[in-house]
C-alpha atoms as a PDB file:
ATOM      1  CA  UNK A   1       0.000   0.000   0.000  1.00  0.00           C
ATOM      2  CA  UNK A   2       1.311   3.590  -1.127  1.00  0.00           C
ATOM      3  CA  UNK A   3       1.961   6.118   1.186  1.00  0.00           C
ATOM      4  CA  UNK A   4      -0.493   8.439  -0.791  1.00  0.00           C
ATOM      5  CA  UNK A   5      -3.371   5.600  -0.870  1.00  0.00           C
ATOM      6  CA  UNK A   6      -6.420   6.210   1.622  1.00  0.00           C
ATOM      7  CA  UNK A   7      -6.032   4.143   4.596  1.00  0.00           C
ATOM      8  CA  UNK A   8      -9.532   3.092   6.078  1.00  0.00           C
ATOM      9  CA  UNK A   9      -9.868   3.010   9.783  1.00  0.00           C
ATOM     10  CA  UNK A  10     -12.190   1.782  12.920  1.00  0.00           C
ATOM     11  CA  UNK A  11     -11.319   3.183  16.245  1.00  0.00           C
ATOM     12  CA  UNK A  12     -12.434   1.133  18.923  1.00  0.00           C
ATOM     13  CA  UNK A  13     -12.547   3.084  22.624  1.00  0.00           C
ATOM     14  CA  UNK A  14     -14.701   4.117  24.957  1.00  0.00           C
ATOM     15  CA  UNK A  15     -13.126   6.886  26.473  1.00  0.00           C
ATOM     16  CA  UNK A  16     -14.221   9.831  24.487  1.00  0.00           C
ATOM     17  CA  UNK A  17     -11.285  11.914  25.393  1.00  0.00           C
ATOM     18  CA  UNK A  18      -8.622   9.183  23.877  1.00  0.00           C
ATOM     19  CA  UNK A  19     -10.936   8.881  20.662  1.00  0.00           C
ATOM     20  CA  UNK A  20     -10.540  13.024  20.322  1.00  0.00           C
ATOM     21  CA  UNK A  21      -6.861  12.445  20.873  1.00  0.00           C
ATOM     22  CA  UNK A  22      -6.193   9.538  18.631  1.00  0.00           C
ATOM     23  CA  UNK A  23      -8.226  11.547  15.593  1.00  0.00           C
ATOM     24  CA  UNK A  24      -5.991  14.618  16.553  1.00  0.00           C
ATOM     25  CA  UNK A  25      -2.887  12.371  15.488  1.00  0.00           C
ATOM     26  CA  UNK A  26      -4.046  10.770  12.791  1.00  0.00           C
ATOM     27  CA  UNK A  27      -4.717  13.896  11.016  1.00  0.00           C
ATOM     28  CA  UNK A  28      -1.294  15.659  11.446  1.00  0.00           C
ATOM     29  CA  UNK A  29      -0.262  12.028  10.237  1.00  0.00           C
ATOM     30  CA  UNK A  30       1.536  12.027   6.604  1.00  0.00           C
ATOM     31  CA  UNK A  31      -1.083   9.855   5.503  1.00  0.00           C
ATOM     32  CA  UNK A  32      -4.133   9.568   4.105  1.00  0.00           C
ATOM     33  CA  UNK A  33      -6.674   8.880   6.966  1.00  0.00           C
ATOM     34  CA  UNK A  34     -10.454   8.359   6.824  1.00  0.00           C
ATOM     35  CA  UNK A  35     -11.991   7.403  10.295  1.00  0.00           C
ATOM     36  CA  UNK A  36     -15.345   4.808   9.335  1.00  0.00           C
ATOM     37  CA  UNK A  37     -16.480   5.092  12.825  1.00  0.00           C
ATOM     38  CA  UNK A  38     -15.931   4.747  16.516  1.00  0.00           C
ATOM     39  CA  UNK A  39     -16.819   2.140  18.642  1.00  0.00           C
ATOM     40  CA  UNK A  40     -16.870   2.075  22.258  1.00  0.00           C
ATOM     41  CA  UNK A  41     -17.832  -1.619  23.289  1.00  0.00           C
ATOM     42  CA  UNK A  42     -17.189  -5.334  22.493  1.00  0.00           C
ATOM     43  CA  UNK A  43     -20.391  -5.721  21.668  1.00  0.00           C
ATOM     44  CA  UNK A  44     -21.038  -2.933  19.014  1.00  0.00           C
ATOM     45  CA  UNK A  45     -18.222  -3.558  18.001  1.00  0.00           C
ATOM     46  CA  UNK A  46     -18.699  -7.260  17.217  1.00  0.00           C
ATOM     47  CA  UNK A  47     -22.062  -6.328  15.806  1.00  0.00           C
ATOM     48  CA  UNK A  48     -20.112  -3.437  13.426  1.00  0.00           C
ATOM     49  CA  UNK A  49     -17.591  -5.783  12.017  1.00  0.00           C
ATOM     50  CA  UNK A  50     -19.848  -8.693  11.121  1.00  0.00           C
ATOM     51  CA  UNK A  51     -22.346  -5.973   9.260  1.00  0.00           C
ATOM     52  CA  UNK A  52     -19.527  -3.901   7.547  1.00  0.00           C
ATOM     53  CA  UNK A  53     -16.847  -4.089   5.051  1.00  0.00           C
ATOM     54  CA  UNK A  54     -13.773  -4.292   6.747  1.00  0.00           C
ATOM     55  CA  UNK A  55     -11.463  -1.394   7.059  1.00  0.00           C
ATOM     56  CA  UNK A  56      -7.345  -1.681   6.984  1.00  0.00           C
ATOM     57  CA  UNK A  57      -6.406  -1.573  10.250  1.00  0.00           C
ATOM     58  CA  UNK A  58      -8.488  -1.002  13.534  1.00  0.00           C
ATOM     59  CA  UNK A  59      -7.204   0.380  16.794  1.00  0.00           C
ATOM     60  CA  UNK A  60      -8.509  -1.058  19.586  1.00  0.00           C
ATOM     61  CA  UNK A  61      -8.418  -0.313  23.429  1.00  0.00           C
ATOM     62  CA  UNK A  62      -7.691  -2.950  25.671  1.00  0.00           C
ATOM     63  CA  UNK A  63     -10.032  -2.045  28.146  1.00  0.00           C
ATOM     64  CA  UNK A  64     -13.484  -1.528  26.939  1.00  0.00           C
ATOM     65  CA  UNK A  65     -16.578  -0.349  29.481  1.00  0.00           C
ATOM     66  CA  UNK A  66     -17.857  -4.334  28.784  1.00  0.00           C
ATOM     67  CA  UNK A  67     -14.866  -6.164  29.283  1.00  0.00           C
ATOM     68  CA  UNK A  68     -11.715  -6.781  27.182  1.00  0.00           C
ATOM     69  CA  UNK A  69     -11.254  -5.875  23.191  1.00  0.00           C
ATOM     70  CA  UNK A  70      -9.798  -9.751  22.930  1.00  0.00           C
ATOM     71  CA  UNK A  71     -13.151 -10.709  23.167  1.00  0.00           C
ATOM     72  CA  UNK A  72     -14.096  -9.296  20.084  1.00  0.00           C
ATOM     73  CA  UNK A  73     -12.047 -12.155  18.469  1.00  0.00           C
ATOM     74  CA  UNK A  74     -14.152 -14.692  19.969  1.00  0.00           C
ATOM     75  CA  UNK A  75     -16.767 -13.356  17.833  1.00  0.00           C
ATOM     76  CA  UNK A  76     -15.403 -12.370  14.696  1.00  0.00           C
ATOM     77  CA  UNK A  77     -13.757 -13.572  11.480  1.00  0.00           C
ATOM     78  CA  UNK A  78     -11.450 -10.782  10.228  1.00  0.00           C
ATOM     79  CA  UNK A  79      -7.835 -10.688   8.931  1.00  0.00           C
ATOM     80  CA  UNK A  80      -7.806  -6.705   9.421  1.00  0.00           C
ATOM     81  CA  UNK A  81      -4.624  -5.785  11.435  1.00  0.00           C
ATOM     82  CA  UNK A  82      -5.049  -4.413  14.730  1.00  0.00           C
ATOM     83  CA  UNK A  83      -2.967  -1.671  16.482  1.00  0.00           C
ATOM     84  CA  UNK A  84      -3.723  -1.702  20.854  1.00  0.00           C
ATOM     85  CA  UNK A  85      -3.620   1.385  22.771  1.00  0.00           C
ATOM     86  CA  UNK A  86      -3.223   0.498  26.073  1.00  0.00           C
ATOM     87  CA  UNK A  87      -1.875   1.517  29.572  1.00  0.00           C
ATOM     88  CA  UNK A  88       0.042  -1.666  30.503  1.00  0.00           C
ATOM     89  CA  UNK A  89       3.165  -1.751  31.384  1.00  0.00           C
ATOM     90  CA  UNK A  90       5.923  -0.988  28.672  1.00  0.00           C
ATOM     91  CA  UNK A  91       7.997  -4.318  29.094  1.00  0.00           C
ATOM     92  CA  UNK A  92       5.386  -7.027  28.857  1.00  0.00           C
ATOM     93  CA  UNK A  93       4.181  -4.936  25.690  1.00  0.00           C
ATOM     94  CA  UNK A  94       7.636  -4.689  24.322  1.00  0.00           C
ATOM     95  CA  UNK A  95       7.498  -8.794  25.078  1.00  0.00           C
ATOM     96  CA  UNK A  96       4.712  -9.548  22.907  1.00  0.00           C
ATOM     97  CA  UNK A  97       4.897  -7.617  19.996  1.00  0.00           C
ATOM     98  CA  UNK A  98       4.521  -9.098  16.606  1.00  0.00           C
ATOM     99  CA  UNK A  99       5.078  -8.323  12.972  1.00  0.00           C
ATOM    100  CA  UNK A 100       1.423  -7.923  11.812  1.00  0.00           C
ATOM    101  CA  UNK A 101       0.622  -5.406  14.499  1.00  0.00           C
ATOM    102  CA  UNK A 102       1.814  -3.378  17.003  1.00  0.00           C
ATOM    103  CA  UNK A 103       1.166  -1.632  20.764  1.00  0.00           C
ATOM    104  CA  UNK A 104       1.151   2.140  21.228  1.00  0.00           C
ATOM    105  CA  UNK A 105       1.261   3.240  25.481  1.00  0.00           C
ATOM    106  CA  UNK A 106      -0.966   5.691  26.123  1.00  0.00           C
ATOM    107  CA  UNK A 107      -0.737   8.773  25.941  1.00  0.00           C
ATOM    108  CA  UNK A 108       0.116   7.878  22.576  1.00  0.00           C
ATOM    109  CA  UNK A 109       3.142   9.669  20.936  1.00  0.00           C
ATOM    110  CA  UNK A 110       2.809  11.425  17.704  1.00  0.00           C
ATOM    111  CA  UNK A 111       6.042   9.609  16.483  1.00  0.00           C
ATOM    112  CA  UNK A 112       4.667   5.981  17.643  1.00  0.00           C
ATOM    113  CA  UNK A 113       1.870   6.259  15.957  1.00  0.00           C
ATOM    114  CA  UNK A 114       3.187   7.465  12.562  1.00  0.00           C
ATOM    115  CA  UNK A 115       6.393   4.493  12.951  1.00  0.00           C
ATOM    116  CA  UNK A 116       2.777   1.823  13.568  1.00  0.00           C
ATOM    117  CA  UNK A 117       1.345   3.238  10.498  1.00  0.00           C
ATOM    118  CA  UNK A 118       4.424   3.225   8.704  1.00  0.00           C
ATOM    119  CA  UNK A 119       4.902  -0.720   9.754  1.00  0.00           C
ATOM    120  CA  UNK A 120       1.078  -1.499   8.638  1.00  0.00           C
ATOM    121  CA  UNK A 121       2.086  -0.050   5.485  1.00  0.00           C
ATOM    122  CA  UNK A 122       4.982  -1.919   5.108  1.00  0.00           C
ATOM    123  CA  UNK A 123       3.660  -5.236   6.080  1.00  0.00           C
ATOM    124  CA  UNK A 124       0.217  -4.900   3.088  1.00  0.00           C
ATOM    125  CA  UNK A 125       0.128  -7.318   0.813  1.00  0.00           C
ATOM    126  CA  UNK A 126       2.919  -9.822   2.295  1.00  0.00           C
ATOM    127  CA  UNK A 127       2.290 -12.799   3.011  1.00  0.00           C
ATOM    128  CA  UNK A 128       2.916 -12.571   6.923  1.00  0.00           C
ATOM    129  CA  UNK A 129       2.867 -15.627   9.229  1.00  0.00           C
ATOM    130  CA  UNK A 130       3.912 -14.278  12.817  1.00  0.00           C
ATOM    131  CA  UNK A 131      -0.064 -13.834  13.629  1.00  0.00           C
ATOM    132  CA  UNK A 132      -1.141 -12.981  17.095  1.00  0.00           C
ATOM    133  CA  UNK A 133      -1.254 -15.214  20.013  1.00  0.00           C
ATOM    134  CA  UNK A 134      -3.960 -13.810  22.266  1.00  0.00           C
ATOM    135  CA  UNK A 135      -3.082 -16.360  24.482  1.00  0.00           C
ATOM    136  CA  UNK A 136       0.550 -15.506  24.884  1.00  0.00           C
ATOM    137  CA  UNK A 137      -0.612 -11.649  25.426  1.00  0.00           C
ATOM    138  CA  UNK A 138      -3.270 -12.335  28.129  1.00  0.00           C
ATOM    139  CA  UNK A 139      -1.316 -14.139  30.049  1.00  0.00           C
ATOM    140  CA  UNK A 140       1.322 -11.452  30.045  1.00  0.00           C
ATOM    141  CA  UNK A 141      -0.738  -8.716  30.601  1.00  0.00           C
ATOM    142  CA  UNK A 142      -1.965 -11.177  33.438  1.00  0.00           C
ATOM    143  CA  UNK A 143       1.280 -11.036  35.142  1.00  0.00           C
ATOM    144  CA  UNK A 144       0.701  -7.031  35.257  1.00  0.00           C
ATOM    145  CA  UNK A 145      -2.004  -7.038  37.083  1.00  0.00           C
ATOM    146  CA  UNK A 146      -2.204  -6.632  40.744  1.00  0.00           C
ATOM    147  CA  UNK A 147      -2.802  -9.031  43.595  1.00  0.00           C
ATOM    148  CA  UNK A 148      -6.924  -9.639  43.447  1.00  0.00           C
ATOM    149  CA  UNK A 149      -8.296  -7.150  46.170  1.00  0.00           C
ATOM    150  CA  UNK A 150      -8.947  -8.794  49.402  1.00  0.00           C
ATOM    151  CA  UNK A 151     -11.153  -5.499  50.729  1.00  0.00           C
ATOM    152  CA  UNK A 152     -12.631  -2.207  49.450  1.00  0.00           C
ATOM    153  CA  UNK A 153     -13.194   0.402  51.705  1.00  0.00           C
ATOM    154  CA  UNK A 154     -15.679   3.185  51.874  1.00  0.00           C
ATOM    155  CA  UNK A 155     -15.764   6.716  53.747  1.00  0.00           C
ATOM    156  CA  UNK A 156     -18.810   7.670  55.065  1.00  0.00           C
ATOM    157  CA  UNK A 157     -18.717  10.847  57.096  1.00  0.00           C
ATOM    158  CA  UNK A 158     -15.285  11.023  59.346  1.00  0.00           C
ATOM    159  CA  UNK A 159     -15.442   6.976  59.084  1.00  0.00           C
ATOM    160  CA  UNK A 160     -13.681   4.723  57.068  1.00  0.00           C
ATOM    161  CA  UNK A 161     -14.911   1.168  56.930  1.00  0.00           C
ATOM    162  CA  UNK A 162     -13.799  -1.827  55.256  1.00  0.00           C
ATOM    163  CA  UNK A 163     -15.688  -4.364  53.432  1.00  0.00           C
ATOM    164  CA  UNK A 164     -14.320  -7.958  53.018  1.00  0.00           C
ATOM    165  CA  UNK A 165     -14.059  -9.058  49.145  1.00  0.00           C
ATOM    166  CA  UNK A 166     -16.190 -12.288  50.242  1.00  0.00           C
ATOM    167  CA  UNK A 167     -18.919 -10.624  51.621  1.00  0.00           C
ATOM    168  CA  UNK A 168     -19.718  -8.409  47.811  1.00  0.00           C
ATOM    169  CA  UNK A 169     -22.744 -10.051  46.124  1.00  0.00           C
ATOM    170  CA  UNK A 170     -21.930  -7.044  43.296  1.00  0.00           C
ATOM    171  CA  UNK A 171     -20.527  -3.783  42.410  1.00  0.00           C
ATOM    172  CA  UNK A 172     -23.335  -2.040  40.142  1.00  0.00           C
ATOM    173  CA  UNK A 173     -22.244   1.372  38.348  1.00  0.00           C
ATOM    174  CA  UNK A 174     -24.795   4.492  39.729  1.00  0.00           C
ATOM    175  CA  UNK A 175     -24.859   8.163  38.330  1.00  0.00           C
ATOM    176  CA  UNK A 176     -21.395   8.091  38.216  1.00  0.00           C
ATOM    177  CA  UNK A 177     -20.072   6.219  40.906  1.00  0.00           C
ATOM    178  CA  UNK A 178     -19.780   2.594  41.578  1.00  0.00           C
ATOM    179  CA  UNK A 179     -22.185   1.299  44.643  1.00  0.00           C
ATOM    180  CA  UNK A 180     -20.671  -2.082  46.288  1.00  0.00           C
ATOM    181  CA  UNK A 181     -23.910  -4.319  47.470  1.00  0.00           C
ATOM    182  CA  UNK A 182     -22.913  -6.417  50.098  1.00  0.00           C
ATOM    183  CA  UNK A 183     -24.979  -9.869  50.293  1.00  0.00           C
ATOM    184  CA  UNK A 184     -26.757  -8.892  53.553  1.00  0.00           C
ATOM    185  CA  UNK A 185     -27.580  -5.797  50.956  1.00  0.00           C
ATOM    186  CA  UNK A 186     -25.952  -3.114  52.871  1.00  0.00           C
ATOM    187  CA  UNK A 187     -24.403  -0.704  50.023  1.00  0.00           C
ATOM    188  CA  UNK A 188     -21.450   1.492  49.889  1.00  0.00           C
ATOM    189  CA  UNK A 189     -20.093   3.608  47.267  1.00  0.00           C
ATOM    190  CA  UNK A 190     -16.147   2.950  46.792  1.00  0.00           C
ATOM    191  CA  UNK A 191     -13.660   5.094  44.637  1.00  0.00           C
ATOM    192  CA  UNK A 192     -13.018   2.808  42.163  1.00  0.00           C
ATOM    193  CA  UNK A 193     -14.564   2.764  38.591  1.00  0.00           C
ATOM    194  CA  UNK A 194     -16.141  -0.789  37.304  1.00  0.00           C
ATOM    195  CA  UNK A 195     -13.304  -0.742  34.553  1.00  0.00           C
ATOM    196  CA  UNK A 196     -10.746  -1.009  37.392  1.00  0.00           C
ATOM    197  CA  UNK A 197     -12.679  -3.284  39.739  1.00  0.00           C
ATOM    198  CA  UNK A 198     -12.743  -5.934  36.774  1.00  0.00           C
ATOM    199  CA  UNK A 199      -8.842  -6.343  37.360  1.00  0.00           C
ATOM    200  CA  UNK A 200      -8.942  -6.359  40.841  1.00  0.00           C
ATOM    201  CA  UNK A 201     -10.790  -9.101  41.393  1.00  0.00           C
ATOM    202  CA  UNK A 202     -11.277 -12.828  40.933  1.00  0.00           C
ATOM    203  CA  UNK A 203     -12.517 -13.534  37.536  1.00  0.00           C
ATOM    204  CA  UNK A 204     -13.470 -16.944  38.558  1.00  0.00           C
ATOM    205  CA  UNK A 205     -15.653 -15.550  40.977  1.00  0.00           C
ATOM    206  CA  UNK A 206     -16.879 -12.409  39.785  1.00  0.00           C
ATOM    207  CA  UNK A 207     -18.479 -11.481  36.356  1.00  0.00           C
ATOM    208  CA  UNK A 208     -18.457  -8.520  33.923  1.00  0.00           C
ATOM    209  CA  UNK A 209     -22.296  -8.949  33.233  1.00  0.00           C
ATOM    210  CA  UNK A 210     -22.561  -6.074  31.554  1.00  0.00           C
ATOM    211  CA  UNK A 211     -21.647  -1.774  31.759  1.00  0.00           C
ATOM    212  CA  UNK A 212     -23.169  -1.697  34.872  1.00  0.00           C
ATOM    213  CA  UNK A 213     -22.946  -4.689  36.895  1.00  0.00           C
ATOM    214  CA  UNK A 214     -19.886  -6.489  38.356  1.00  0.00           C
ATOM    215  CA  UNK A 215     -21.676  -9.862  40.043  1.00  0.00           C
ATOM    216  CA  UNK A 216     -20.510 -12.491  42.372  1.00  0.00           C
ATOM    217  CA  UNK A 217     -21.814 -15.910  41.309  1.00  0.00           C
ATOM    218  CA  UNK A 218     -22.885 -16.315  44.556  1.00  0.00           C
ATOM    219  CA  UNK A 219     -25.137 -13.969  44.147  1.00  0.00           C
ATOM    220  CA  UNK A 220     -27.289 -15.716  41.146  1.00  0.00           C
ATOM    221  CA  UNK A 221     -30.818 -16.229  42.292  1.00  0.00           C
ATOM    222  CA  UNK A 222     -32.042 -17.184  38.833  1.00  0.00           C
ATOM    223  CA  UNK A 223     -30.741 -17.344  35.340  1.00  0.00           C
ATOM    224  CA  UNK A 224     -34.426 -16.956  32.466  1.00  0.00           C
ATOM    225  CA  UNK A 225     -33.639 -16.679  28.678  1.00  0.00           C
ATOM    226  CA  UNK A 226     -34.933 -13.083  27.396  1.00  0.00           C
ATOM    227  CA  UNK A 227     -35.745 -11.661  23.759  1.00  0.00           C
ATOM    228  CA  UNK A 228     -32.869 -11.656  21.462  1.00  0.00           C
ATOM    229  CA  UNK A 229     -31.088 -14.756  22.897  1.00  0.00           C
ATOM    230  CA  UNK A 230     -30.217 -12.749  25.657  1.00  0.00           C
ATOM    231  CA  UNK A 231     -30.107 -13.991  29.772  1.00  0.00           C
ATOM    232  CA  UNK A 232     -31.908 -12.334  32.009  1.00  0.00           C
ATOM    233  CA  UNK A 233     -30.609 -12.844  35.906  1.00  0.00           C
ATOM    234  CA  UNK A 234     -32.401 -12.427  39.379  1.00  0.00           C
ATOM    235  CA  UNK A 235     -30.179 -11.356  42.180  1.00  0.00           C
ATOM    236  CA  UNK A 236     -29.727 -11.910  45.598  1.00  0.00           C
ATOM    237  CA  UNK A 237     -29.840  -9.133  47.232  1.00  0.00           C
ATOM    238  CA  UNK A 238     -32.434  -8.116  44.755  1.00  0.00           C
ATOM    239  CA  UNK A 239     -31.616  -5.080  42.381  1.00  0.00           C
ATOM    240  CA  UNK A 240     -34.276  -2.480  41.284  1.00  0.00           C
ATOM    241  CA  UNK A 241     -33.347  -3.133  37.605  1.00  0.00           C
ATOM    242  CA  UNK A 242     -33.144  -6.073  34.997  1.00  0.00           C
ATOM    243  CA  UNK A 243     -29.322  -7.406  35.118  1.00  0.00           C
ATOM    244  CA  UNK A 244     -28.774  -8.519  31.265  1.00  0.00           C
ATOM    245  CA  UNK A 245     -26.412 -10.519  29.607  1.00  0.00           C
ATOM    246  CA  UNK A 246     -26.165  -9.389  25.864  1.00  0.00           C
ATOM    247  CA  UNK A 247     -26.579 -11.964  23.622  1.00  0.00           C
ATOM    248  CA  UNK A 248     -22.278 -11.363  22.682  1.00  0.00           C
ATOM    249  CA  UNK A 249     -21.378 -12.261  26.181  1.00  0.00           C
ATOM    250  CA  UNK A 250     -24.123 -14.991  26.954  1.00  0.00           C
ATOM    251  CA  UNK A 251     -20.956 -17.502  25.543  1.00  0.00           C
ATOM    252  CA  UNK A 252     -18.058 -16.445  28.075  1.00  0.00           C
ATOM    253  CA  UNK A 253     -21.221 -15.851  30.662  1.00  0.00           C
ATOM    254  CA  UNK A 254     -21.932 -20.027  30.257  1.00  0.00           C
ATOM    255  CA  UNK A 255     -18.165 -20.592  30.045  1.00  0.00           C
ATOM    256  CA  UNK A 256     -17.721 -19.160  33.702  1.00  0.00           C
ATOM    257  CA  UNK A 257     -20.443 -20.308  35.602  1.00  0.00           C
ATOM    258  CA  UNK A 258     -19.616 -24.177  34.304  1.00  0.00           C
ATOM    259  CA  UNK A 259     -16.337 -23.857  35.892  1.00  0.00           C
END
């Protein structure tokens, strides 16, 4: 592919600040950039790439507000390379990098960006076989990430209690903040976003059910099929709104509770 020859792309992040930053570089790129569309979920964004014709190279954030931008892969036949942008740490990336795509740190660097593109360009129309192992990347990005939380705390007034990690039932996102539901249902709001809480805790015990919900199997009163193939769950404590399991994650949402 000529340097001159429009590159189509599909930016995949759900932080809109990032998206305004990564369209900021790729315009004072030497290239010729057209944006399809932005995506801020795995499961638009499965839904976009299975209903569109693929573009030449996709950026994807790691972290997504439903879980991580792997899973798209789960769902999806493409050959389109992928470029992460990502916040891990700069020596597991620099362990698992590959010819067919590459791994900018955020905040992304002008030069990085143009030296990826440059590389994609490069690498068109060859026949390449290095491929990527998703395997060999989660489990390094594994090793990054810290010790599963054994507490949260929460300050209410001059106190500061503690809450013991076995006693959550869920952590359920709330007009901004993040409300942890203990499973005699007393509720505290804790300073950590659900995109953070996801890494901090068991994933064989807790569940990404969806942008607002973090669940503890434990807590699963009742599992009932809903419209469009998706699960509908009953919780205990009982919530005061339907916890659903898109029809994209009802697969890895089988896989975990038949552990």
């Amino acid at each position: 592919m000529a340097r001159n020859n429009q590159i189509k792309v599909l930016i995949v992040e759900d932080e809109i600040h990032a998206q305004k930053e990564l369209t900021r570089l790729l315009a004072n790129c030497d290239f010729n950039i057209r944006i399809l569309d932005y995506i801020d979920s795995v499961e638009d964004a499965v839904v976009w790439i299975n209903t569109n014709p693929e573009p030449d190279i996709m950026f994807f954030d790691i972290q997504l507000s439903d879980g991580l931008s792997f899973e798209i892969f789960n769902h999806v036949k493409t050959s389109c390379p992928v470029i992460f942008t990502t916040a891990f740490d700069e020596y597991a990336i620099k362990a698992f990098k590959v010819n067919s795509i590459d791994y900018l740190l955020k905040p992304v660097k002008q030069d990085d960006l143009d030296n990826a593109i440059t590389k994609f360009i490069s690498l068109s129309g060859k026949d390449n076989n290095s491929g990527l192992d998703l395997h060999q990347i989660e489990k390094l990005l594994n090793i990054n990430k810290p010790t599963y939380k054994s507490r949260f705390i929460s300050r209410i007034g001059d106190q500061i209690l503690h809450i013991e990690i076995e006693n959550v039932a869920y952590f359920k996102a709330e007009d901004n903040e993040v409300l942890l539901v203990t499973k005699n249902n007393k509720q505290y709001f804790i300073d950590y976003p659900l995109e953070q809480i996801s890494g901090l805790v068991d994933p064989a015990v807790y569940f990404r059910a969806n942008r607002k919900y973090i669940i503890n199997i434990s807590s699963i009163k009742k599992i009932n099929k809903y419209f469009n193939s998706r699960l509908q769950l009953e919780l205990d404590p009982k919530t005061t709104d339907d916890v659903l399991i898109s029809r994209v994650k009802v697969p890895d949402f089988l896989k975990w509770i038949d552990k």
